[in-house]
Protein backbone atom coordinates (compact mmCIF):
# COMPACT_ATOMS: atom_id res chain seq x y z
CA UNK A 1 55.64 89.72 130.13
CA UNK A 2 55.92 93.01 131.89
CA UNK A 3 58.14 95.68 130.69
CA UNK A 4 60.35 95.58 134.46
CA UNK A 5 61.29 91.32 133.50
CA UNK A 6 62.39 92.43 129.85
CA UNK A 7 64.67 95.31 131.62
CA UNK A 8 66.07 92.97 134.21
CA UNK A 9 66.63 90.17 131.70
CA UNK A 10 68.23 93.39 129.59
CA UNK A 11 70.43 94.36 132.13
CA UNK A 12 71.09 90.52 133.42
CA UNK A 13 72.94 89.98 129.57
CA UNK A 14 74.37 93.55 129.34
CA UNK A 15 77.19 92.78 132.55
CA UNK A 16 77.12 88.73 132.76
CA UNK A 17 77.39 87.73 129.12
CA UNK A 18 80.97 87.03 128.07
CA UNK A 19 81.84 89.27 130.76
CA UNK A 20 82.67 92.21 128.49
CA UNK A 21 80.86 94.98 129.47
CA UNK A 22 81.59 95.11 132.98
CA UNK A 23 85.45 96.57 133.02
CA UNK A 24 87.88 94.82 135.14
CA UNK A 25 90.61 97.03 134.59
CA UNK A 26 91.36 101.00 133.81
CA UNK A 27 90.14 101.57 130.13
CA UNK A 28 92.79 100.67 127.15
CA UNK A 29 93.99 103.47 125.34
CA UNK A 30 94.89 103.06 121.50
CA UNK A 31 98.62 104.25 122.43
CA UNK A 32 98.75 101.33 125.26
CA UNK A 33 97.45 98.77 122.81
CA UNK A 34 99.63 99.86 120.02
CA UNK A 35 102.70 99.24 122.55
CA UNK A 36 101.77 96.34 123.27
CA UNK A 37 101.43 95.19 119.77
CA UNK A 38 104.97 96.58 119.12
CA UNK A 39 106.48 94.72 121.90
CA UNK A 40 104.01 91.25 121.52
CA UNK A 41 103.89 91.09 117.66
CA UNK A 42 104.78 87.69 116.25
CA UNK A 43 105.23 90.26 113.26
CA UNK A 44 107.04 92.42 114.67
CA UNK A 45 109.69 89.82 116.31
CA UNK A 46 110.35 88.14 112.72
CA UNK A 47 110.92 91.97 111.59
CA UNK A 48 113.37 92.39 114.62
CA UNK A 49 115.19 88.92 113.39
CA UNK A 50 115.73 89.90 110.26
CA UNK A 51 116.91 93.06 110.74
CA UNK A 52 119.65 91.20 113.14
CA UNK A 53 120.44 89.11 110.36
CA UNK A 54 121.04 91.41 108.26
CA UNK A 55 123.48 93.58 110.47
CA UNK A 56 125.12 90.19 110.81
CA UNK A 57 125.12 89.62 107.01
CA UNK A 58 126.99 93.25 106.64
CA UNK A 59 129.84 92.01 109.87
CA UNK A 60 130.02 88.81 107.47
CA UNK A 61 131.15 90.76 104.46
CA UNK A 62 133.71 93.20 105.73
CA UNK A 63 135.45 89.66 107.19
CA UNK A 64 136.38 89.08 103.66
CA UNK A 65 139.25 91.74 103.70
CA UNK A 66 140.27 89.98 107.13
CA UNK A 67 143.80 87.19 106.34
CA UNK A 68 142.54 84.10 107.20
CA UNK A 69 145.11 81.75 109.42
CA UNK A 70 144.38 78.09 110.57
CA UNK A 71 146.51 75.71 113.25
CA UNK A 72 146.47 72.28 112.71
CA UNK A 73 148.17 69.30 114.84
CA UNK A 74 148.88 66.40 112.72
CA UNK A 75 149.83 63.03 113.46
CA UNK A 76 150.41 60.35 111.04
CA UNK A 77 152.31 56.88 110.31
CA UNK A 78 152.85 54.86 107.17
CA UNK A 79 155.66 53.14 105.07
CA UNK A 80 154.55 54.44 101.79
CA UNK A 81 158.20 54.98 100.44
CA UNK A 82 157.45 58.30 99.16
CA UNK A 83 156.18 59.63 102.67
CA UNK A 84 158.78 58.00 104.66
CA UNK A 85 161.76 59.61 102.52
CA UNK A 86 159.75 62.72 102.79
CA UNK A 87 159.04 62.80 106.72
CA UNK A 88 162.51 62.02 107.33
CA UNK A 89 164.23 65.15 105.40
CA UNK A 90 161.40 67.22 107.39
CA UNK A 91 161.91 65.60 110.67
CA UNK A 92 165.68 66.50 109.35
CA UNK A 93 167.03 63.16 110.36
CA UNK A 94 167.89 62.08 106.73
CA UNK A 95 171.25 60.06 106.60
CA UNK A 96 173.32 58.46 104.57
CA UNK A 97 172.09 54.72 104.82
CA UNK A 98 168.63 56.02 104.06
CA UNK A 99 170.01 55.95 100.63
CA UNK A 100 170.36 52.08 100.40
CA UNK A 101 168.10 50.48 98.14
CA UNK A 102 166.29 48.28 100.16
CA UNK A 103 165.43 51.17 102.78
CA UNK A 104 164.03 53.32 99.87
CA UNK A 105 162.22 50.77 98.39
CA UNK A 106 160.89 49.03 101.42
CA UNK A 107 161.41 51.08 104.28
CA UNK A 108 160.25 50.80 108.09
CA UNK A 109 157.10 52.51 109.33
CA UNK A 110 157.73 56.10 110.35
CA UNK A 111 155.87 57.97 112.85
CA UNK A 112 155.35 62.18 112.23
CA UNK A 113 153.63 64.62 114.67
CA UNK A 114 153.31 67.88 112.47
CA UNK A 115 152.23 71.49 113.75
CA UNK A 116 151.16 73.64 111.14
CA UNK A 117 149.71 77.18 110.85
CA UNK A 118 148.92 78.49 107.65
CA UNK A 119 147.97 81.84 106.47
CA UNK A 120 146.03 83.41 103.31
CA UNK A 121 145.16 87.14 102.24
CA UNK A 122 143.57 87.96 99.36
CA UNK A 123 145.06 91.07 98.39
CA UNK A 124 143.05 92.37 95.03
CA UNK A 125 140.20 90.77 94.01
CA UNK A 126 139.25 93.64 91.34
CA UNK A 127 137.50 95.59 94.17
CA UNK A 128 134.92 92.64 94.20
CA UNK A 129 135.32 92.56 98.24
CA UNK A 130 134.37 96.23 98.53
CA UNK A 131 131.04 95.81 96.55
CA UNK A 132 130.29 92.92 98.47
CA UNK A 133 130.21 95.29 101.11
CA UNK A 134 128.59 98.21 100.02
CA UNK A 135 125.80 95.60 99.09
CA UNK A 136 125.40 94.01 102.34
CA UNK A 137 125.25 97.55 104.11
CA UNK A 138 122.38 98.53 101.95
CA UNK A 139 120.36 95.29 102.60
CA UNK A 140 121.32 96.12 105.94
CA UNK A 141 119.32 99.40 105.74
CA UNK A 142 116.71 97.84 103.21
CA UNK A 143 115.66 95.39 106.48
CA UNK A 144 115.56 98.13 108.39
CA UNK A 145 113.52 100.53 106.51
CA UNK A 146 111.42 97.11 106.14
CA UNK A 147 110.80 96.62 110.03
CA UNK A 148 109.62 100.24 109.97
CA UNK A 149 107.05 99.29 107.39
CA UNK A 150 106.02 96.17 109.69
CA UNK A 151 105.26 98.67 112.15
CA UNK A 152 103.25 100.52 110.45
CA UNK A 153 101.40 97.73 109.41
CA UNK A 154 100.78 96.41 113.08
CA UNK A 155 99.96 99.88 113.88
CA UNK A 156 97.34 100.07 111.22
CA UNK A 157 95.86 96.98 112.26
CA UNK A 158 95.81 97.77 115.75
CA UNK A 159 93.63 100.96 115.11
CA UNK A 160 91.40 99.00 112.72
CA UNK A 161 90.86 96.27 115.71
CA UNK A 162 90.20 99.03 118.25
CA UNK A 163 88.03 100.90 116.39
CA UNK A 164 86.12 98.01 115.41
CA UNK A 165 85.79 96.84 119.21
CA UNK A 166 85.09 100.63 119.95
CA UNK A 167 81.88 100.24 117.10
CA UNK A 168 80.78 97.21 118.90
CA UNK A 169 81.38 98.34 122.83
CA UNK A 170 79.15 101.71 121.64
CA UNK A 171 76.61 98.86 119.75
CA UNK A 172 75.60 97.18 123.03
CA UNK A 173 75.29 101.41 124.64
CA UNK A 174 72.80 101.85 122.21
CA UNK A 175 70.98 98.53 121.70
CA UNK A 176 71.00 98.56 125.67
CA UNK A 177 69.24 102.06 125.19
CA UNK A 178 67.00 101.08 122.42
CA UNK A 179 65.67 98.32 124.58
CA UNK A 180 65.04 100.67 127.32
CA UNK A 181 63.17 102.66 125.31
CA UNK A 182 61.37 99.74 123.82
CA UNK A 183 60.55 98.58 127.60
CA UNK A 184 58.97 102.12 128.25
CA UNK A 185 57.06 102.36 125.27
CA UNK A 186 55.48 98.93 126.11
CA UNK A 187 54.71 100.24 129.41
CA UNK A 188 52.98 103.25 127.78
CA UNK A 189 50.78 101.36 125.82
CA UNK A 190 49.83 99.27 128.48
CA UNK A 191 48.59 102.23 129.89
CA UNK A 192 46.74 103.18 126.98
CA UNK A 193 45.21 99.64 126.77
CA UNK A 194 43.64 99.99 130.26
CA UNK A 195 42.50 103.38 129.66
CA UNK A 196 40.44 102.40 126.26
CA UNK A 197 43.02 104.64 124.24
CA UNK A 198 44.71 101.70 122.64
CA UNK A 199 43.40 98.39 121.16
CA UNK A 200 45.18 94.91 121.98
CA UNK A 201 47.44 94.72 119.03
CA UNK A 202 49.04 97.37 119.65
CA UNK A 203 50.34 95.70 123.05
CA UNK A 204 51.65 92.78 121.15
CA UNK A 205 53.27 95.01 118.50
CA UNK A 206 55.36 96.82 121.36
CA UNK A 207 55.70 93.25 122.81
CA UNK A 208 57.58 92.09 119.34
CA UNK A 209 59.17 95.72 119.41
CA UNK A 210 60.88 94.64 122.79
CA UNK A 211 61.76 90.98 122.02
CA UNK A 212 63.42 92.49 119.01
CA UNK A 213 65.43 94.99 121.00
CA UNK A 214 66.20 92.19 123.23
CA UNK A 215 67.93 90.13 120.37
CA UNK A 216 69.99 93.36 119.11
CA UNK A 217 71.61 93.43 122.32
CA UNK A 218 72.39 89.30 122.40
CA UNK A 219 73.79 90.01 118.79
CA UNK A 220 75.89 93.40 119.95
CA UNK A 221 77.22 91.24 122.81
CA UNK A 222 78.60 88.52 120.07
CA UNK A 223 80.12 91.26 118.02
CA UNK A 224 81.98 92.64 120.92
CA UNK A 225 83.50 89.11 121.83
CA UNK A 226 84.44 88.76 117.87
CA UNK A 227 86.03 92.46 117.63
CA UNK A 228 88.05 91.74 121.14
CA UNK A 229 89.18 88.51 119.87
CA UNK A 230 90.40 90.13 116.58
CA UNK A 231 92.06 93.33 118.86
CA UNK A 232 94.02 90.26 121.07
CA UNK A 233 95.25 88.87 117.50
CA UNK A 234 96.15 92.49 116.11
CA UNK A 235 97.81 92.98 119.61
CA UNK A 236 99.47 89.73 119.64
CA UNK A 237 98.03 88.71 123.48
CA UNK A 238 95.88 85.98 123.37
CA UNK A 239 95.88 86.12 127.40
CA UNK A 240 94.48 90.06 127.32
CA UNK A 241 91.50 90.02 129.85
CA UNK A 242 88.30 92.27 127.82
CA UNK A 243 88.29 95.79 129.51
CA UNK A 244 86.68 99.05 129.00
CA UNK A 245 87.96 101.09 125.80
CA UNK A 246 88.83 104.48 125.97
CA UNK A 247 85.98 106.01 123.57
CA UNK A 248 87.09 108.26 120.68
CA UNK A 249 85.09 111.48 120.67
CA UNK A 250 84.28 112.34 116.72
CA UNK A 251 86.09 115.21 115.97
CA UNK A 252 87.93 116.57 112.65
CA UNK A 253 91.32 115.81 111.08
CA UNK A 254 93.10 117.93 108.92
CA UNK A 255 93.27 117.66 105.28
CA UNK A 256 96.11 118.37 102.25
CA UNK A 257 95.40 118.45 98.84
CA UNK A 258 96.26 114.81 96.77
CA UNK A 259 98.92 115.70 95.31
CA UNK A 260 100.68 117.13 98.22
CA UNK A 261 99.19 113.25 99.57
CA UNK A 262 101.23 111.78 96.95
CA UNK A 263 104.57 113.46 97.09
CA UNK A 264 105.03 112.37 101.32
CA UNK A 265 103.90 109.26 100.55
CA UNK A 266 107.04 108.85 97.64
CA UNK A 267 109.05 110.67 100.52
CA UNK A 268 107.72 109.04 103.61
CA UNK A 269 106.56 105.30 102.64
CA UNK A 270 109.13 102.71 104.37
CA UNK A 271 108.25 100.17 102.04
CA UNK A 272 109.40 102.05 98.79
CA UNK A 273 112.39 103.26 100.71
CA UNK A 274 113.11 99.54 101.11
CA UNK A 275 112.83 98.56 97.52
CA UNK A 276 114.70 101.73 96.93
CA UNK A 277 117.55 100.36 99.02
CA UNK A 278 117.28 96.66 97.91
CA UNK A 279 117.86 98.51 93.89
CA UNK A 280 120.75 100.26 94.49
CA UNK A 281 121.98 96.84 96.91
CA UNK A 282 121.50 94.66 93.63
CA UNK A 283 123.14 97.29 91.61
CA UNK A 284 126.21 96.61 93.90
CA UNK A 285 125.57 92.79 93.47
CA UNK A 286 125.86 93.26 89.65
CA UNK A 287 128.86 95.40 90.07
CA UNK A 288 130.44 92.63 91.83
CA UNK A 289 129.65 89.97 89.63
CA UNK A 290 131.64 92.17 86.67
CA UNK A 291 134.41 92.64 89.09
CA UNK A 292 134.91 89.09 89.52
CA UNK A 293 136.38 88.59 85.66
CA UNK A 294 139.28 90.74 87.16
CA UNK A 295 142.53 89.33 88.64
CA UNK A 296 142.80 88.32 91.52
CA UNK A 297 145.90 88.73 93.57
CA UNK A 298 146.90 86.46 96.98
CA UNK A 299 149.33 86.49 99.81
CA UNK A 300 150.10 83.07 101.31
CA UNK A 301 152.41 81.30 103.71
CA UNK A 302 152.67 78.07 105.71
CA UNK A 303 155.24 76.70 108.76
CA UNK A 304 155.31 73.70 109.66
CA UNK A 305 157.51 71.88 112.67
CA UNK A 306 157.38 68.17 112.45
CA UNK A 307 158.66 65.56 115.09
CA UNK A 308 159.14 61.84 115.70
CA UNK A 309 157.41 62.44 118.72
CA UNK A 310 155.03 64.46 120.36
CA UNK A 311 157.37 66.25 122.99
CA UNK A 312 160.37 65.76 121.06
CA UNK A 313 162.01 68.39 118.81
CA UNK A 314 162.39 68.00 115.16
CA UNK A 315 162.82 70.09 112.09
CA UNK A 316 161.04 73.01 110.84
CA UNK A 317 160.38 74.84 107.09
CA UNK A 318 158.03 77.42 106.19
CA UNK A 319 156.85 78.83 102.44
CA UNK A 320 155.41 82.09 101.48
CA UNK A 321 154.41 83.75 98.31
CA UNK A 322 152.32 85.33 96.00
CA UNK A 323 149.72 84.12 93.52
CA UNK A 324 148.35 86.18 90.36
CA UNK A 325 145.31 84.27 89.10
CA UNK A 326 143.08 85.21 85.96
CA UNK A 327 140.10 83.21 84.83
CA UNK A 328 140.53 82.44 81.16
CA UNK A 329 136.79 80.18 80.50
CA UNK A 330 134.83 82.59 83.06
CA UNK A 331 131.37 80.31 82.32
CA UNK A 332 129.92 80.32 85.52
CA UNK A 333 130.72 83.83 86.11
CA UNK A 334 129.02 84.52 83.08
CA UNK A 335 125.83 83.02 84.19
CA UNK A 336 126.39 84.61 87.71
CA UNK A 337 126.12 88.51 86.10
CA UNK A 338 123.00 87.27 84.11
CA UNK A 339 121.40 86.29 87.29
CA UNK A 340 122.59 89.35 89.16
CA UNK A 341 121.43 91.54 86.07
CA UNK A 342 117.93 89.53 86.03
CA UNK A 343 117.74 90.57 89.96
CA UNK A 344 118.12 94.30 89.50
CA UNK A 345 115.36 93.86 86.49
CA UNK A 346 113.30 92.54 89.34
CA UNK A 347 113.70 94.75 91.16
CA UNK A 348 113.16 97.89 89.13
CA UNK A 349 109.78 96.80 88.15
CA UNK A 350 108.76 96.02 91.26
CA UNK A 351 109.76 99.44 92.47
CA UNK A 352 107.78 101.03 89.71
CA UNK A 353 104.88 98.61 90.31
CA UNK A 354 104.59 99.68 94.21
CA UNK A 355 104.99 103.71 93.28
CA UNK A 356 101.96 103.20 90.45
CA UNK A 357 100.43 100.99 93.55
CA UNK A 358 100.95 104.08 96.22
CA UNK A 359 99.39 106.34 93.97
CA UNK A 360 96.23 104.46 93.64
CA UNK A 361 96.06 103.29 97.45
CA UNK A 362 96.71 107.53 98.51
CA UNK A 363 94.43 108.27 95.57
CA UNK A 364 91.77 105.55 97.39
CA UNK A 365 92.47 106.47 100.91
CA UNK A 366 92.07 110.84 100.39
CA UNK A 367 88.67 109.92 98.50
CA UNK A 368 87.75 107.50 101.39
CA UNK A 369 88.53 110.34 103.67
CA UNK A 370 86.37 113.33 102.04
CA UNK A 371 83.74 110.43 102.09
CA UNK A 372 83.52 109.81 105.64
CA UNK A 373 83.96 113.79 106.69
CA UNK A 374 80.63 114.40 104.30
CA UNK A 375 78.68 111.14 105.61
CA UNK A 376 79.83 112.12 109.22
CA UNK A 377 77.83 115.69 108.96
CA UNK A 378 75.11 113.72 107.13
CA UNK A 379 74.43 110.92 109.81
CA UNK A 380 74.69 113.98 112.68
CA UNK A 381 72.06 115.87 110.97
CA UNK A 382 69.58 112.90 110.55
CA UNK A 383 70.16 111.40 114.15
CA UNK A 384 69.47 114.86 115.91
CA UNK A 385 66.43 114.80 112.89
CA UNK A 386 65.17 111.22 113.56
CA UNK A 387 65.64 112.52 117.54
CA UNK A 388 62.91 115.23 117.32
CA UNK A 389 61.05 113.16 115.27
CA UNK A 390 60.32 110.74 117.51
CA UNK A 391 59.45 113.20 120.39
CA UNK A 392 56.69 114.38 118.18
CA UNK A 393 55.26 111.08 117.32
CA UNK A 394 55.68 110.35 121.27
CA UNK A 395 53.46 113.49 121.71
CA UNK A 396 51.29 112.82 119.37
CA UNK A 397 50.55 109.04 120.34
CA UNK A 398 50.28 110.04 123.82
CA UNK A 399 47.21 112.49 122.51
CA UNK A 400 45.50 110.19 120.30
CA UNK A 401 46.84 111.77 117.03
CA UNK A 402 49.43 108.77 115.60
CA UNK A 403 49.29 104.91 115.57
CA UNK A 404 51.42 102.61 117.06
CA UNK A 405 52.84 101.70 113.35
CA UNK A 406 53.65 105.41 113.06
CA UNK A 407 55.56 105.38 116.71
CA UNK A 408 57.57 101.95 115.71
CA UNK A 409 58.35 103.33 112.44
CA UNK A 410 60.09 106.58 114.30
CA UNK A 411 61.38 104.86 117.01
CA UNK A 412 63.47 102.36 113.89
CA UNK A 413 64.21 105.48 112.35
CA UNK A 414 65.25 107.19 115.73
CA UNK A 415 67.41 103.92 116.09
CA UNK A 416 69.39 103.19 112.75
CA UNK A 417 70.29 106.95 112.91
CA UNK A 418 72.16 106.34 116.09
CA UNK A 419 73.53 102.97 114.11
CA UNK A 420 74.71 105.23 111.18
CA UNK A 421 75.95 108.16 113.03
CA UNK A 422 78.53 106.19 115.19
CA UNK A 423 79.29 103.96 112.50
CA UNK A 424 80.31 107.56 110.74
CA UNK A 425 82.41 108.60 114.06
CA UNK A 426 84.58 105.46 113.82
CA UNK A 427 84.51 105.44 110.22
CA UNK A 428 85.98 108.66 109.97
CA UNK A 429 88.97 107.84 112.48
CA UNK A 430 89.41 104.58 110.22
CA UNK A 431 89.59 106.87 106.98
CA UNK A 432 91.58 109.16 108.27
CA UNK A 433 94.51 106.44 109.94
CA UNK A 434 94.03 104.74 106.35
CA UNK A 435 95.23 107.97 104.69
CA UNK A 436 98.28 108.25 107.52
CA UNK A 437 99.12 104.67 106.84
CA UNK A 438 99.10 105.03 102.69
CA UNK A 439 101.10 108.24 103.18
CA UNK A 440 103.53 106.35 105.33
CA UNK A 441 103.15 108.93 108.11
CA UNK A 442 101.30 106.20 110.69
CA UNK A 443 103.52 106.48 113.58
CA UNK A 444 102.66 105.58 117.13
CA UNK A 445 102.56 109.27 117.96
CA UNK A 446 100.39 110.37 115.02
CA UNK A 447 98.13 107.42 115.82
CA UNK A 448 97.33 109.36 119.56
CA UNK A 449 95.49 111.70 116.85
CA UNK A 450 92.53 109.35 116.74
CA UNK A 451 91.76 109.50 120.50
């Protein structure tokens, strides 16, 4: 097979398979896919709910302080002796034959239409409401400390998604390249064949070198469908048409000593700020479970019109007081403070578990960064190395001087040095948003670092 069918059949896959590499729109920037994912986030939305029902949690509490006052239209009809001698005195149309025997013992049906409205207000309840409160206001922030974290998150694996599609749109640049390469090599030894230079194996050797090229590119094609597929997820649109990426140059990021690492990620980190929140929120809850052994002290009143009928007029009484109350067997609120206090327990370790946690993940991520600066220099280095290297051997083939096995060899070293050194660029952009995201500094805007 000549050398021009394997570049056609090259080209052919490299703009009509899966469609990808051809760009149908402007290129996607990381800060455009990140705003997406913000806005498109299955994530995100559940973070967005519950912060909403938590705000609605903290409007819930303070309505505890609020009276409470209910209407009620009642109409009723019996001859129970008891409620007929009763309706009558409040219908105030109580006489003097009423007291006969037979009409208290057996009376007539009576009809009543009552309107009522009631009132409550609890008035002291040991400061119990008040704790309520301050609780709810700091789950209130907890949740939305917690969305911030979500963010983050969706941030983080929006860059890992990106850079992983970047890896694999730059994997089908060079596999397309290697092939090329592979294709003019094959035409060289032809040449050399047909001159005497060369004997027939090494045709067929260049021959398996550019079927193997070929299959690199089908496989850098399937990676690129698998890393866009895993970007749509990250970015929460399935429907996202495969586009050009906006490449990220390699370039350096700044560094901090570990310990300075550690202390803004104790300051910075959303989800310990959270936990730190939901502590002192179940320290309220246990405050309000002691308060509730306290008295209680409530305001209540009640006026009622009733009527033989619905338009006519009747009489009317109201009520009103006060009501001291004290719990003297408080059981279940005993059981109530050992649940709160087993809550706060909780709570307290799992705060200390997550800062032991950050320090390890900061701790993993700074060594993860100095790893990928050092192997970034390295795999520079040995591509512009493997580079010259195989110019030589090209040289020295084309004069007689090195065998085919010696070019192939160079031109696979030549090749996984490319493979290394951009697996180094996007590494190193990885490490690096790995250490914002353990520091809790991954913002949108700090993520437009990476491009």
């Amino acid at each position: 097979m000549s050398s021009r069918l394997y570049r056609s059949l090259g080209l052919f896959l490299l703009f009509s398979f899966g469609g990808l590499a051809a760009p149908s729109q402007e290129p996607l920037t990381l800060r455009e896919a990140i705003n997406q994912a913000l806005g498109h986030s299955p994530e995100a939305a559940i973070a967005r709910a519950g912060n909403e029902e938590a705000k609605a949690g903290a409007t819930l509490a303070r309505t505890q302080l609020l009276p409470q006052v209910n209407f009620a239209e009642d109409i009723s009809r019996g001859d129970d002796p008891v409620y007929v001698f009763g309706t009558r005195l409040r219908q105030q149309r109580f006489t003097a034959a009423d007291f006969a025997l037979d009409a208290l013992n057996t009376p007539d049906p009576i009809g009543n239409f009552a309107t009522r409205v009631s009132g409550s207000w609890m008035a002291f309840d040991s400061l119990k409401t008040q704790k309520e409160i301050h609780r709810a206001d700091l789950f209130k922030e907890s949740s939305a400390t917690s969305a911030k974290a979500v963010d983050q998150q969706i941030v983080f694996s929006v860059i890992q998604a990106y850079q992983l599609a970047l890896y694999a749109q730059r994997g089908i640049d060079v596999a397309s390249h290697n092939q090329e390469t592979a294709d003019a090599l094959l035409s060289s030894v032809d040449d050399h064949v047909k001159a005497g230079l060369a004997v027939e194996s090494d045709r067929m050797s260049a021959q398996v070198n550019v079927a193997a090229r070929k299959q690199e590119l089908i496989a850098a094609q399937g990676d690129l469908e698998l890393a866009w597929a895993q970007l749509r997820e990250a970015m929460g649109t399935p429907d996202l048409k495969a586009s050009q990426l906006q490449p990220i140059e390699p370039h350096s990021f700044p560094q901090q000593p570990l310990e300075q690492e550690i202390a803004t990620a104790a300051k910075t980190r959303p989800d310990l700020m959270a936990l730190g929140q939901a502590q002192s929120a179940q320290a309220s809850a246990v405050g309000a479970a002691k308060s509730n052994f306290g008295p209680r002290v409530s305001a209540y009143g009640n006026w009622e019109e009733d009527r033989a009928s619905f338009a006519g007029s009747g009489g009317n009484n109201w009520v009103a007081g006060v009501q001291i109350s004290i719990d003297f067997l408080p059981i279940g609120k005993r059981a109530q403070l050992a649940h709160e206090n087993a809550a706060k327990q909780k709570l307290d370790a799992q705060l200390a578990s997550s800062q032991q946690h950050m320090r390890f993940e900061v701790s993993q991520a700074h060594i993860h960064r100095q790893t990928a600066t050092l192997s970034l220099e390295t795999a520079r280095a040995a591509m512009d190395q493997s580079a010259e290297s195989l110019r030589i051997l090209k040289n020295r083939y084309g004069a007689g001087l090195a065998t085919i096995t010696d070019l192939l060899r160079a031109e696979d070293a030549e090749r996984q040095s490319q493979s290394n050194y951009w697996r180094a660029v996007y590494g190193n952009a990885m490490a690096y948003a790995e250490l914002l995201f353990a520091t809790g500094t991954l913002t949108p805007d700090a993520a437009e670092e990476l491009q």
